[in-house]
N, C-alpha and C. Protein backbone atom coordinates (compact mmCIF):
# COMPACT_ATOMS: atom_id res chain seq x y z
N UNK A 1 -198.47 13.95 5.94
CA UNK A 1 -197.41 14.83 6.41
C UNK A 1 -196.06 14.30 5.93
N UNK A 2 -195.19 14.96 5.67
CA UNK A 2 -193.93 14.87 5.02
C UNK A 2 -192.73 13.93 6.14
N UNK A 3 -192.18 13.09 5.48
CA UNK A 3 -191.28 12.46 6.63
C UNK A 3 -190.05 13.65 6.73
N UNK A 4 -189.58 13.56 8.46
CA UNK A 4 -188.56 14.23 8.36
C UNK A 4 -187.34 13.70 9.56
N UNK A 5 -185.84 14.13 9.40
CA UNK A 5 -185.03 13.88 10.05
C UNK A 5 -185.18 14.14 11.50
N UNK A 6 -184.79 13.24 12.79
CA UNK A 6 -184.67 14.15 14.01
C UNK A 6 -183.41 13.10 14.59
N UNK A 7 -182.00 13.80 14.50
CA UNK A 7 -181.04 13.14 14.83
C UNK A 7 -180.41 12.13 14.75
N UNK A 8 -181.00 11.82 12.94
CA UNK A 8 -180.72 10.79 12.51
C UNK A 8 -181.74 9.64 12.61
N UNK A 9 -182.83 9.89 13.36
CA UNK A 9 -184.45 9.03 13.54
C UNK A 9 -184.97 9.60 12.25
N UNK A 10 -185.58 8.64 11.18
CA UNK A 10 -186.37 9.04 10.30
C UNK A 10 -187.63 8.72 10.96
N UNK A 11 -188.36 9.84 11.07
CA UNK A 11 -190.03 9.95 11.42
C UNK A 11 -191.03 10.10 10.13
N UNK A 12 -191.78 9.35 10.06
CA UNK A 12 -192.79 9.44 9.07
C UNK A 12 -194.27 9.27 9.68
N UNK A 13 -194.57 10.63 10.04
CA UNK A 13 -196.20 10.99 10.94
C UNK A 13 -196.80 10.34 9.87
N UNK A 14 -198.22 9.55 10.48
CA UNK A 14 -199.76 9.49 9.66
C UNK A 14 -198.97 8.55 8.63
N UNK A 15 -198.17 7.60 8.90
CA UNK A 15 -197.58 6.45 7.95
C UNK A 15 -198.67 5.71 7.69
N UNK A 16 -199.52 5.09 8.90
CA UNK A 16 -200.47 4.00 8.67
C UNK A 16 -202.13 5.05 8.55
N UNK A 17 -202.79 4.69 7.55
CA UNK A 17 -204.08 5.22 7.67
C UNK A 17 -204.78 4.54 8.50
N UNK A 18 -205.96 4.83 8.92
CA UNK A 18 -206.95 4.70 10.52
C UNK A 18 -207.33 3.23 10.23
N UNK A 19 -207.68 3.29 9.11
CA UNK A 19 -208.35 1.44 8.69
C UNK A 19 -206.95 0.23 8.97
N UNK A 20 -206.04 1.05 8.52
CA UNK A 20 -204.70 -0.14 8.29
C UNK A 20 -204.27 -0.40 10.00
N UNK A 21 -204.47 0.87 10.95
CA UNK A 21 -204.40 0.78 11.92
C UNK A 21 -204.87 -0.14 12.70
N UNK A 22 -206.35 0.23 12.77
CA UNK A 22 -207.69 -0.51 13.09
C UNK A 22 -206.98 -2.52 12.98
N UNK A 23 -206.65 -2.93 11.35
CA UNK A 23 -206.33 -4.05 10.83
C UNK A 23 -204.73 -4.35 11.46
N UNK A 24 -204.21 -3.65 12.52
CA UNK A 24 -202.94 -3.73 13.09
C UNK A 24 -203.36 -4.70 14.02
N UNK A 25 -203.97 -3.20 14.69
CA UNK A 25 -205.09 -4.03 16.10
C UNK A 25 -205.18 -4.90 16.62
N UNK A 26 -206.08 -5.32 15.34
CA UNK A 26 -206.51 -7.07 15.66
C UNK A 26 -205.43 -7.90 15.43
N UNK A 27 -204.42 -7.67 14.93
CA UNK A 27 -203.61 -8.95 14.31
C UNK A 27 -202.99 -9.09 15.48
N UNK A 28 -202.51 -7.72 16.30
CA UNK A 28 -202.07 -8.04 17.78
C UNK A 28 -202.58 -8.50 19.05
N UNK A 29 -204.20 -8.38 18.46
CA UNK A 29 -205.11 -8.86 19.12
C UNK A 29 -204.86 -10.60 19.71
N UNK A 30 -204.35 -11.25 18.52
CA UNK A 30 -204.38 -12.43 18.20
C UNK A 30 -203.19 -13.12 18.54
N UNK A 31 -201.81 -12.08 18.55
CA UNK A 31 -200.56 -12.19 19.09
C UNK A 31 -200.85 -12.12 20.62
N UNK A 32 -201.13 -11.49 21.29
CA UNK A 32 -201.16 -11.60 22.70
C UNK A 32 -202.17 -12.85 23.22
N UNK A 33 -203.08 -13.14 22.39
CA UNK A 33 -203.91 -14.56 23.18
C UNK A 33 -202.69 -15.90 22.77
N UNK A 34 -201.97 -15.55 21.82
CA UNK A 34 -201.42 -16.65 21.72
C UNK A 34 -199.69 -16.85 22.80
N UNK A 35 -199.17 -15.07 23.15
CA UNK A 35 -198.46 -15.06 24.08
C UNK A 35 -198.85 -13.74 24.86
N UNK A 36 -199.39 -14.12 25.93
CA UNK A 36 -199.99 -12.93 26.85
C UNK A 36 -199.06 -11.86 27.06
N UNK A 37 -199.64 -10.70 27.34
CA UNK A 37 -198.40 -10.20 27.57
C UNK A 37 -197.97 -10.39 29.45
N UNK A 38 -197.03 -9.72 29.26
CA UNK A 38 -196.44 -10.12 31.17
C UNK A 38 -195.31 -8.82 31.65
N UNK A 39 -195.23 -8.65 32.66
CA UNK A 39 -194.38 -7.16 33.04
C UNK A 39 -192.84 -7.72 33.03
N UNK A 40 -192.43 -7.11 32.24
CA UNK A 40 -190.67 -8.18 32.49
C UNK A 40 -190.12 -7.43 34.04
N UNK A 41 -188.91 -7.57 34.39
CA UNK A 41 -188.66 -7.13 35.76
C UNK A 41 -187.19 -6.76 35.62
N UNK A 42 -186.42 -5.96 36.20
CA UNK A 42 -185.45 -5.13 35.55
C UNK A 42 -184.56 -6.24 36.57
N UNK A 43 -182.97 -5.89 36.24
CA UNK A 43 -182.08 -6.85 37.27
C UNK A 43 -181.88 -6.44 38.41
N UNK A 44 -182.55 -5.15 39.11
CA UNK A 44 -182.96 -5.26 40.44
C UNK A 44 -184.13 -5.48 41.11
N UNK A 45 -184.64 -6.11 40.25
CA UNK A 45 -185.75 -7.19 40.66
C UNK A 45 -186.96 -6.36 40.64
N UNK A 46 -187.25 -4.89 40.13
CA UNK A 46 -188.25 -3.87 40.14
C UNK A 46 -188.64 -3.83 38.71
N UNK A 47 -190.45 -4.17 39.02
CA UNK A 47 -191.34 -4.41 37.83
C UNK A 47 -191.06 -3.38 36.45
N UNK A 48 -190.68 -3.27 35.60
CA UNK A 48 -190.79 -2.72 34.59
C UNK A 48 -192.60 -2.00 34.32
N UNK A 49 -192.88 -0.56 33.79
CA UNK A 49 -194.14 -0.24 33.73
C UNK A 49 -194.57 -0.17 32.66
N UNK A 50 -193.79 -0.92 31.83
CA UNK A 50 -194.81 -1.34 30.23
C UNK A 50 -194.95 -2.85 30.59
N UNK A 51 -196.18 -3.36 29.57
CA UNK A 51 -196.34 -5.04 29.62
C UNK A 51 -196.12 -5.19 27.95
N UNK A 52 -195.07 -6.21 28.02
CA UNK A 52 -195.06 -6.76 26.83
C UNK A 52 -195.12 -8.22 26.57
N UNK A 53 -194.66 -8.40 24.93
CA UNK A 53 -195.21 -9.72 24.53
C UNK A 53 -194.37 -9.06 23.03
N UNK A 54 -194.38 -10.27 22.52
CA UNK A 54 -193.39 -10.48 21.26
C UNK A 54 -193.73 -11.48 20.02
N UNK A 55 -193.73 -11.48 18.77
CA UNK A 55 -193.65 -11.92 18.33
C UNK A 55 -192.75 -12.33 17.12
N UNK A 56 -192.65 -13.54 16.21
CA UNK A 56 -191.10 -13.78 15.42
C UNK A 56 -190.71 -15.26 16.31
N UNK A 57 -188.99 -15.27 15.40
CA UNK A 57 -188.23 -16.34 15.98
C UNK A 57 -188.03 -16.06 17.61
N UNK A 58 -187.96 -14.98 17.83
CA UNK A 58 -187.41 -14.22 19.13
C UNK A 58 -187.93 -13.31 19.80
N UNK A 59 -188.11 -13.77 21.06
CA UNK A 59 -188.89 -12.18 21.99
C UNK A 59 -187.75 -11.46 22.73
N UNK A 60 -188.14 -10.82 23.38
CA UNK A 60 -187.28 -10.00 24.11
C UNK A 60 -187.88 -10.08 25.53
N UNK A 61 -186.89 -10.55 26.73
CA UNK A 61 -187.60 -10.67 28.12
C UNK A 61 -186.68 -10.40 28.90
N UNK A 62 -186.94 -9.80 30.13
CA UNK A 62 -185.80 -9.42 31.21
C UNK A 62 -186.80 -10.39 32.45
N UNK A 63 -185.40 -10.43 33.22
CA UNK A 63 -185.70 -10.95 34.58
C UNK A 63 -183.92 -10.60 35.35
N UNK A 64 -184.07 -10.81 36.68
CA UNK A 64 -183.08 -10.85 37.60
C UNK A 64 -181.79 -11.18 36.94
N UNK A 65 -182.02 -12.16 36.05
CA UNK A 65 -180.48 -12.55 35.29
C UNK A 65 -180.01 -11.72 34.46
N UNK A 66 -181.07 -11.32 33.25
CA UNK A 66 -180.24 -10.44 32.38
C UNK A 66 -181.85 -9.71 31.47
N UNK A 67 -180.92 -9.09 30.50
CA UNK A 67 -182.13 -8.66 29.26
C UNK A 67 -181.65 -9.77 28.07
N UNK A 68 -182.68 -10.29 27.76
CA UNK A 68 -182.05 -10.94 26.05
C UNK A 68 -183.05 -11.42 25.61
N UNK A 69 -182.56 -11.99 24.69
CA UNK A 69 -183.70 -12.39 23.53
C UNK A 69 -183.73 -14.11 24.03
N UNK A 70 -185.21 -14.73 23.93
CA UNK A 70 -185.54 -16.10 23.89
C UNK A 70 -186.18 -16.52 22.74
N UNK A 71 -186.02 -17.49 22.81
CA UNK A 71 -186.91 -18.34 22.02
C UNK A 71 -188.53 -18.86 21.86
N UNK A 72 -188.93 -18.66 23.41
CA UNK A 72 -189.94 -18.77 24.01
C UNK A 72 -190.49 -17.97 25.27
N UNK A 73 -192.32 -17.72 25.11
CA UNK A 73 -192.20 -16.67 26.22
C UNK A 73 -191.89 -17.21 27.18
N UNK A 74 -191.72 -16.44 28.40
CA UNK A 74 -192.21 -16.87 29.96
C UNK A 74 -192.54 -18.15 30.40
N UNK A 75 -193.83 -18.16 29.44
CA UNK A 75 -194.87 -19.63 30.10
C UNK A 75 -194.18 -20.58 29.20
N UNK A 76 -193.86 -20.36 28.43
CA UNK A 76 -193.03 -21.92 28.02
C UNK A 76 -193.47 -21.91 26.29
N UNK A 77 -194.15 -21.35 25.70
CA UNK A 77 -194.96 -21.43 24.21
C UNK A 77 -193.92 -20.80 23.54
N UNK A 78 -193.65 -21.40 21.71
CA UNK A 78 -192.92 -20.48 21.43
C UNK A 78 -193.81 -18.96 21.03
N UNK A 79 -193.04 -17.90 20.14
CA UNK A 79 -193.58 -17.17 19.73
C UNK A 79 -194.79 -17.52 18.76
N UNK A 80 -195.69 -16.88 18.59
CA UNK A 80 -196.45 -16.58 17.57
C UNK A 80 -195.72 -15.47 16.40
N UNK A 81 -196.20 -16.27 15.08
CA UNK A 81 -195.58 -15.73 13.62
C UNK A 81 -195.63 -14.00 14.01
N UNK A 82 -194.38 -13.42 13.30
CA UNK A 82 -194.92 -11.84 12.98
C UNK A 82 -196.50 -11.44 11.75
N UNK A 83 -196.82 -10.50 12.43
CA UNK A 83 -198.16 -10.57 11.38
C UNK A 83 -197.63 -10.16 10.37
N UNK A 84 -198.58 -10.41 8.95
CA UNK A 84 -197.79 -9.97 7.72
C UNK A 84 -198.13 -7.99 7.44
N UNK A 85 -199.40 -7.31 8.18
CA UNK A 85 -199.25 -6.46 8.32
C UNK A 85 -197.61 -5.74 8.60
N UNK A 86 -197.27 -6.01 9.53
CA UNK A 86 -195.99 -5.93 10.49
C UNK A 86 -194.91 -6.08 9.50
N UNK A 87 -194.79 -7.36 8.84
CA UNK A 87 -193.91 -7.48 7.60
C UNK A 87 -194.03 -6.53 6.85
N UNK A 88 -195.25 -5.95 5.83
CA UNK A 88 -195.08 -5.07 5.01
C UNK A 88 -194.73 -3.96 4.89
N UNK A 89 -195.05 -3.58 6.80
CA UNK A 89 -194.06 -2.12 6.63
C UNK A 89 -192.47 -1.88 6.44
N UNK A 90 -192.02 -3.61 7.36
CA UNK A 90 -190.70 -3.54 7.56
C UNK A 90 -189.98 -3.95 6.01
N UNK A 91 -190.92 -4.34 5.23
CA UNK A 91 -190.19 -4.69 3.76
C UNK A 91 -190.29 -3.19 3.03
N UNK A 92 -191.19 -2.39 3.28
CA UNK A 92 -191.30 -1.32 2.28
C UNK A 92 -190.29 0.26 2.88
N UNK A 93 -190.17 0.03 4.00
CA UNK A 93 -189.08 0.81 4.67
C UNK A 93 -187.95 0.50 4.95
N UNK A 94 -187.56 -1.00 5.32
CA UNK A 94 -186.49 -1.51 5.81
C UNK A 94 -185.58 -2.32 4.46
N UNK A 95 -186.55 -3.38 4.28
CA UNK A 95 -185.30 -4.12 3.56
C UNK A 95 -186.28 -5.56 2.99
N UNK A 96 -186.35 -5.91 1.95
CA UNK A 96 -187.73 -6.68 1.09
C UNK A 96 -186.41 -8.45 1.00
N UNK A 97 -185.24 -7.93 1.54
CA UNK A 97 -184.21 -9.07 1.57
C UNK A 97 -183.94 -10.20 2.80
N UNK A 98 -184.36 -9.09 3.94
CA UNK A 98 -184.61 -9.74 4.85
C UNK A 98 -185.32 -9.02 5.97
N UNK A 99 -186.14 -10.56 6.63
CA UNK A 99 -187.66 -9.74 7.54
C UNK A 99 -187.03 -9.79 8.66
N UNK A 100 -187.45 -9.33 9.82
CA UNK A 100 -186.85 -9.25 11.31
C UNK A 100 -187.09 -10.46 11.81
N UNK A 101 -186.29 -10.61 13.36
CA UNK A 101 -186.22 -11.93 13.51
C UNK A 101 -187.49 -12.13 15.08
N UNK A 102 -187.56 -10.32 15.38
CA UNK A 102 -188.28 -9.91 16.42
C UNK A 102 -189.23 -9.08 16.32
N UNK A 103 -190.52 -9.22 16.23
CA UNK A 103 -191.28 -8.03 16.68
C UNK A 103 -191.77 -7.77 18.08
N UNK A 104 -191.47 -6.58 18.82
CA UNK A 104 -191.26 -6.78 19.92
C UNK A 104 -192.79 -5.71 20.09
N UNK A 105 -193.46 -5.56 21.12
CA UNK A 105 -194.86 -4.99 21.45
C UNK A 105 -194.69 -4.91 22.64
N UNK A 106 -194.78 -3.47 22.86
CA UNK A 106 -194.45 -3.03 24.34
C UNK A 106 -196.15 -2.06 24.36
N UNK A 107 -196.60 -2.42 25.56
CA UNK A 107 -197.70 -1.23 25.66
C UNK A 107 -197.78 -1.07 27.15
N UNK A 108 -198.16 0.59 26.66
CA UNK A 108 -198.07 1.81 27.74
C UNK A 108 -199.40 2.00 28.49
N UNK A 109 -200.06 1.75 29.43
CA UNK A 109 -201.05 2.05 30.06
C UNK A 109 -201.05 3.26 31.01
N UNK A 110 -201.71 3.62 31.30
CA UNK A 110 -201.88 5.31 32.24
C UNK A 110 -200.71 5.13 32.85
N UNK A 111 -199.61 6.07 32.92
CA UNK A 111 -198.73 6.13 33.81
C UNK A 111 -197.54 5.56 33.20
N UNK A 112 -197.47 4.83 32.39
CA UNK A 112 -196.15 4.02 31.83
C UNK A 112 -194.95 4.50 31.08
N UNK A 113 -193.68 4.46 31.41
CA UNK A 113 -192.79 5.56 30.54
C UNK A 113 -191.66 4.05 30.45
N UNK A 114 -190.22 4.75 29.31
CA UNK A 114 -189.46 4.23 29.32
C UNK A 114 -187.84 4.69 29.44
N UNK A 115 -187.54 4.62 30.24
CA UNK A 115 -186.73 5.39 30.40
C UNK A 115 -185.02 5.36 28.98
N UNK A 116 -184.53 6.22 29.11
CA UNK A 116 -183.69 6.01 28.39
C UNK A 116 -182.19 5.09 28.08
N UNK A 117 -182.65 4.46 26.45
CA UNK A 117 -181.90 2.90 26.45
C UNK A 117 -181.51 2.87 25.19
N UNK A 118 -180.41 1.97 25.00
CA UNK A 118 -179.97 1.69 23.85
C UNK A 118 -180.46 0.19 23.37
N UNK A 119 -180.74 0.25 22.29
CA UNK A 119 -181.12 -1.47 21.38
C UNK A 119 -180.00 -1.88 20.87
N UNK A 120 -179.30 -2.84 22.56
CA UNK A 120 -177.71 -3.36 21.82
C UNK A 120 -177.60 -4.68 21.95
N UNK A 121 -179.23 -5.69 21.96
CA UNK A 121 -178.63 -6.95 22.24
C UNK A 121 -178.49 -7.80 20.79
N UNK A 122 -178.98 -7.30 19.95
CA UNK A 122 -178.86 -7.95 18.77
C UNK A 122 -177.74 -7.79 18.21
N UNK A 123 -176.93 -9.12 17.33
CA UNK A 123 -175.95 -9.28 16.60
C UNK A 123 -175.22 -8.66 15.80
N UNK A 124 -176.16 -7.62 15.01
CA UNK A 124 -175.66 -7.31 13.89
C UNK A 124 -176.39 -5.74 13.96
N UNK A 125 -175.51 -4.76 14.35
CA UNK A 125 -175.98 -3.49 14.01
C UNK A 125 -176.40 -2.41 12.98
N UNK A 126 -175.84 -3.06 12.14
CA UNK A 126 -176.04 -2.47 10.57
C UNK A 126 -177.62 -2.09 10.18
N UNK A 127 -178.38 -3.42 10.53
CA UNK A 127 -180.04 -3.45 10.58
C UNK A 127 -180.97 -2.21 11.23
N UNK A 128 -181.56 -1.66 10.70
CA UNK A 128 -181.99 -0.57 12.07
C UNK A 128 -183.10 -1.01 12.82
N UNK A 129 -183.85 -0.77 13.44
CA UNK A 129 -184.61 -0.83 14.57
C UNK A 129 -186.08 -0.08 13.70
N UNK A 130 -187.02 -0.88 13.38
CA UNK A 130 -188.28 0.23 13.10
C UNK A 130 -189.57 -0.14 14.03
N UNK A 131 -189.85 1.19 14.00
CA UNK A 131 -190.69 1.39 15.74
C UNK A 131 -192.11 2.04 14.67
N UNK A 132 -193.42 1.59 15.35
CA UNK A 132 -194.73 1.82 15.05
C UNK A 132 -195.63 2.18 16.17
N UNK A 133 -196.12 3.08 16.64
CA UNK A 133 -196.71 3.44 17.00
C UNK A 133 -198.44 3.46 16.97
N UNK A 134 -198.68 2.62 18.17
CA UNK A 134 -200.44 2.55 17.87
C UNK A 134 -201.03 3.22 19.22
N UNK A 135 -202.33 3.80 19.01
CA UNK A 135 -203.30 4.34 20.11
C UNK A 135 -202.42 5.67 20.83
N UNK A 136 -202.69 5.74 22.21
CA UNK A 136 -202.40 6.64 22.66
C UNK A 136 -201.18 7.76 22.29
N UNK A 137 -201.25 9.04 22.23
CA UNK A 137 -199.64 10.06 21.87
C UNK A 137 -198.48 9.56 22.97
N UNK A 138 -196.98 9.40 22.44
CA UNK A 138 -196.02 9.20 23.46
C UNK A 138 -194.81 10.17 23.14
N UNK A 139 -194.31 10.43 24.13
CA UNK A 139 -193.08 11.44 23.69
C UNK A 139 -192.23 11.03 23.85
N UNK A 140 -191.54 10.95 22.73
CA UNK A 140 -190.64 10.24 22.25
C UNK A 140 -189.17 10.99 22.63
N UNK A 141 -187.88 10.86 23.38
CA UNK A 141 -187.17 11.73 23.88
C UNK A 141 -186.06 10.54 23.04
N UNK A 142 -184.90 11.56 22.27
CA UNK A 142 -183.75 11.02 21.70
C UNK A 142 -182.56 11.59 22.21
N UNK A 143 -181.73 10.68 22.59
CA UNK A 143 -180.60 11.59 23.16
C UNK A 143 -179.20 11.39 22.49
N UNK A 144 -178.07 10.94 22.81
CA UNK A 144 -176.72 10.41 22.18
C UNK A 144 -176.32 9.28 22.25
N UNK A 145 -175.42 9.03 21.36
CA UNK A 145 -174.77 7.76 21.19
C UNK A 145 -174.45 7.63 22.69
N UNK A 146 -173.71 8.37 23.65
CA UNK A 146 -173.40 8.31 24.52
C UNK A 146 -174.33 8.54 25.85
N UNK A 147 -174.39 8.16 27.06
CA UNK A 147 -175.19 8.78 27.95
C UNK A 147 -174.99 10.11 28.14
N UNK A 148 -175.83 10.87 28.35
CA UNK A 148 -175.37 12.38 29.17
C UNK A 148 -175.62 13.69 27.47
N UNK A 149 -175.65 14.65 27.94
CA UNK A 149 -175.35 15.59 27.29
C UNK A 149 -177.23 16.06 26.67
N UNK A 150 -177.12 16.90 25.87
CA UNK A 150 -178.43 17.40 25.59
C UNK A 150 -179.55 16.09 24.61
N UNK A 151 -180.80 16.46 25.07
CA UNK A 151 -181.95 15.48 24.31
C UNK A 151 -182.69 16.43 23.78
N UNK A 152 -183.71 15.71 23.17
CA UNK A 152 -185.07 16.11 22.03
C UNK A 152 -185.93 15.59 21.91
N UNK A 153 -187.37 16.00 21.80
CA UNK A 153 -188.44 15.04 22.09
C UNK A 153 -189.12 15.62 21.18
N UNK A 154 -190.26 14.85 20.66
CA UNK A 154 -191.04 14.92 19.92
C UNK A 154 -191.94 13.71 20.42
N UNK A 155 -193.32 14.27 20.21
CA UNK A 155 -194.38 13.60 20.53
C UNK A 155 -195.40 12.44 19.45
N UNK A 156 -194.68 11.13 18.91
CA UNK A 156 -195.60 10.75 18.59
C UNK A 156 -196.84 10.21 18.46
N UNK A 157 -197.45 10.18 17.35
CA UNK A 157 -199.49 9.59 17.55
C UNK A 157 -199.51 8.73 16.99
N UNK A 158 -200.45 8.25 16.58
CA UNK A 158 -200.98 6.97 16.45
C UNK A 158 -201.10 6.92 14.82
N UNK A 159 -200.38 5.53 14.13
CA UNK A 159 -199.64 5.35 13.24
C UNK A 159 -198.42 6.15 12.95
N UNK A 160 -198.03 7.26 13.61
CA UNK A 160 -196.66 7.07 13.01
C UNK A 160 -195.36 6.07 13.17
N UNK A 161 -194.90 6.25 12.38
CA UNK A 161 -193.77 5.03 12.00
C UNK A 161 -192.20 5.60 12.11
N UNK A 162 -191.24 5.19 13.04
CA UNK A 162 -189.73 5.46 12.94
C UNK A 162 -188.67 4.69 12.43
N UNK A 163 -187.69 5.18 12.03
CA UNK A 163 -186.79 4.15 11.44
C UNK A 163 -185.68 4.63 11.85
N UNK A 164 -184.92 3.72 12.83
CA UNK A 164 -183.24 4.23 13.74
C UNK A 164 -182.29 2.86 13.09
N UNK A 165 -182.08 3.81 11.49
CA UNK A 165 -180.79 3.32 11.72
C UNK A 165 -179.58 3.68 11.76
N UNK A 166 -178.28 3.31 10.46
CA UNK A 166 -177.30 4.41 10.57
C UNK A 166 -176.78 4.52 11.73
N UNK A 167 -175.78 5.66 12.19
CA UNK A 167 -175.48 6.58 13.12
C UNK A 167 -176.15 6.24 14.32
N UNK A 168 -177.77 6.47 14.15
CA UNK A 168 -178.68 6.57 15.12
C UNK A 168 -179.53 5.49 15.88
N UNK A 169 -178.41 4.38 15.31
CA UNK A 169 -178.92 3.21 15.48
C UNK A 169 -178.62 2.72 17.08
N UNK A 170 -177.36 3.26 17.66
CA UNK A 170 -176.77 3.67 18.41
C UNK A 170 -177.44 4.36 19.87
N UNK A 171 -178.00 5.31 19.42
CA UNK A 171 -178.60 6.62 20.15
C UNK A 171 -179.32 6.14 21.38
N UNK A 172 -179.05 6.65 22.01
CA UNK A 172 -180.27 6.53 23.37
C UNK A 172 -181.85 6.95 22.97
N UNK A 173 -182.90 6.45 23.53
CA UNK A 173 -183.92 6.96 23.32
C UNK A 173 -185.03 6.54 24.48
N UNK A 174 -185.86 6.81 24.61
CA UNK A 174 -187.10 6.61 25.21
C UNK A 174 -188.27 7.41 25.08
N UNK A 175 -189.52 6.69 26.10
CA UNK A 175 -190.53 7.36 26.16
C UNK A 175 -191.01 8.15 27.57
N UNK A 176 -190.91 9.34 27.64
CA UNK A 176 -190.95 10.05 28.88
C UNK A 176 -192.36 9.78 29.51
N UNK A 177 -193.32 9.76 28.38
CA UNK A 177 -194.81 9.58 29.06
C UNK A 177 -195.96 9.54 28.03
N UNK A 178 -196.88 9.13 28.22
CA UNK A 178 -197.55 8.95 27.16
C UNK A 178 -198.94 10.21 27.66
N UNK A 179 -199.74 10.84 26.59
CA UNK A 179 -200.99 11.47 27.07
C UNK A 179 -202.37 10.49 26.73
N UNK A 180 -202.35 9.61 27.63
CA UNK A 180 -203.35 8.33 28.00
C UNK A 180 -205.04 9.30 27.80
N UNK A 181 -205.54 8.35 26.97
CA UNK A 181 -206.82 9.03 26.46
C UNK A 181 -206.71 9.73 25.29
N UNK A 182 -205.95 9.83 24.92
CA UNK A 182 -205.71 10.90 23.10
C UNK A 182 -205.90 10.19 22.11
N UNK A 183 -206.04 8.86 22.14
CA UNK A 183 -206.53 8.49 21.12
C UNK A 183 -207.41 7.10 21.66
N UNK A 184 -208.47 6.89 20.44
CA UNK A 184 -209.93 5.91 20.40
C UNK A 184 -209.32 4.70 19.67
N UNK A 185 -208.05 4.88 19.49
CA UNK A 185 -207.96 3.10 18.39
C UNK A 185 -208.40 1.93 19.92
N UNK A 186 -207.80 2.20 20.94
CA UNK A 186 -207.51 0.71 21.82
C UNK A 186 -208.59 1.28 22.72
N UNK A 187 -209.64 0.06 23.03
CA UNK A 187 -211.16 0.71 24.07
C UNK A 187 -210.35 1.27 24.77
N UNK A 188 -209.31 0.52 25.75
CA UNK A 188 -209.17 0.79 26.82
C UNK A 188 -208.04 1.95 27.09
N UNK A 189 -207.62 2.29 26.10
CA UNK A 189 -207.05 3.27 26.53
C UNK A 189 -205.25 2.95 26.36
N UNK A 190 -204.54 3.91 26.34
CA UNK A 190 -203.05 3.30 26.69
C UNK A 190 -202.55 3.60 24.71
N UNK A 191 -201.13 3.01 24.90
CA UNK A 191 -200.79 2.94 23.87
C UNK A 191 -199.60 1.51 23.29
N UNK A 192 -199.51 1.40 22.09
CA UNK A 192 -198.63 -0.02 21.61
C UNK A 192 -197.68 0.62 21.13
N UNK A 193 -196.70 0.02 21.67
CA UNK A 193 -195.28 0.45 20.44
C UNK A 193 -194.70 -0.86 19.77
N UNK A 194 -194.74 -1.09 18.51
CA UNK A 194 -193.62 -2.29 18.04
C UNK A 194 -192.92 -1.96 17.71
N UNK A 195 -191.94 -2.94 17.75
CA UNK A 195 -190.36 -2.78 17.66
C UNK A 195 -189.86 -3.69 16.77
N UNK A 196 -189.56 -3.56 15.53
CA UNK A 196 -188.85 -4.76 14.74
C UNK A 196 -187.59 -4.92 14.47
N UNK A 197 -186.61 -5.92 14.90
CA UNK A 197 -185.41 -5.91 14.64
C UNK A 197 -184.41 -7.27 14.54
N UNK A 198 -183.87 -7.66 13.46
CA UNK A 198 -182.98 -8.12 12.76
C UNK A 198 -182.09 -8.65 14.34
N UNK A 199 -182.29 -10.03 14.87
CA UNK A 199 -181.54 -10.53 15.97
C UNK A 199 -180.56 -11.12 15.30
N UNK A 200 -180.34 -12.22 14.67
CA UNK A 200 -179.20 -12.65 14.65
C UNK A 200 -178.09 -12.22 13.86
């Protein structure tokens, strides 16, 4: 399917074929035994309903104090390497000059949404943000640079691939909900989103 614009989000449906998918999988398979994932907790102290885990120089973790990027998860380990899967998309879409400093892996289990947020803790905005999509469909809702005013959603599946940069690098976005069971990549059901992005 043809990539196309949505408010400055470049979407490219059916980016990853089912095998390359499948070979995602596991590599994240291998990222989470080496940093589990864990529910971060927002700064009013209420569980967040995705579980994530990270990999790179840098994860991304919230607790009571703040949102930011560490060095190490939770339990004390640093990250585990980005997989080179993970690299090759971000070199053949993003930039073959320099790799991200974060891959961030958020997954959605029955019920899990995200509400709408901007990606403003990293240094340098210029970099965009590229988002991959594995297993379950999520709808993807984009709104404005600013809070408030009209949104747009579109529902992505499993391998498609986004790229927010530019303008839209800016933008509010989230995931309103996922349709849990729509897709057979993950036994159990649910869906992965990674997130790669240029921290320092």
């Amino acid at each position: 399917m043809t990539e196309f614009d949505l408010r400055g989000f470049r979407i490219l449906p059916g980016y990853l074929s089912a095998e390359c998918q499948a070979d995602l999988v596991a590599a994240l398979r291998d990222v989470a035994a080496q940093a589990p994932l864990f529910s971060p907790v927002t700064a009013s102290g209420k569980a967040m309903s995705v579980r994530m885990t990270s990999a790179g120089s840098y994860g991304w973790v919230s607790d009571r104090s703040r949102y930011r990027y560490a060095a190490a998860h939770p339990d004390g380990q640093s990250w585990p390497a980005i997989p080179s899967a993970v690299l090759g998309i971000w070199r053949d879409l993003v930039s073959d000059l320099r790799d991200p400093d974060c891959c961030l892996m958020n997954y959605y289990g029955e019920g899990a949404r995200m509400g709408l947020h901007q990606d403003r803790d990293e240094a340098d905005f210029s970099w965009p943000v590229l988002s991959i999509s594995l297993g379950d469909e999520g709808l993807l809702r984009i709104g404005n640079p600013v809070r408030g005013g009209s949104t747009v959603s579109h529902w992505l599946r499993s391998g498609d691939v986004v790229v927010m940069g530019g303008a839209a690098r800016m933008t509010y976005h989230g995931v309103d909900r996922i349709r849990f069971g729509s897709s057979a990549l993950l036994k159990m059901g649910g869906r992965i989103n990674l997130t790669c992005r240029v921290v320092d």
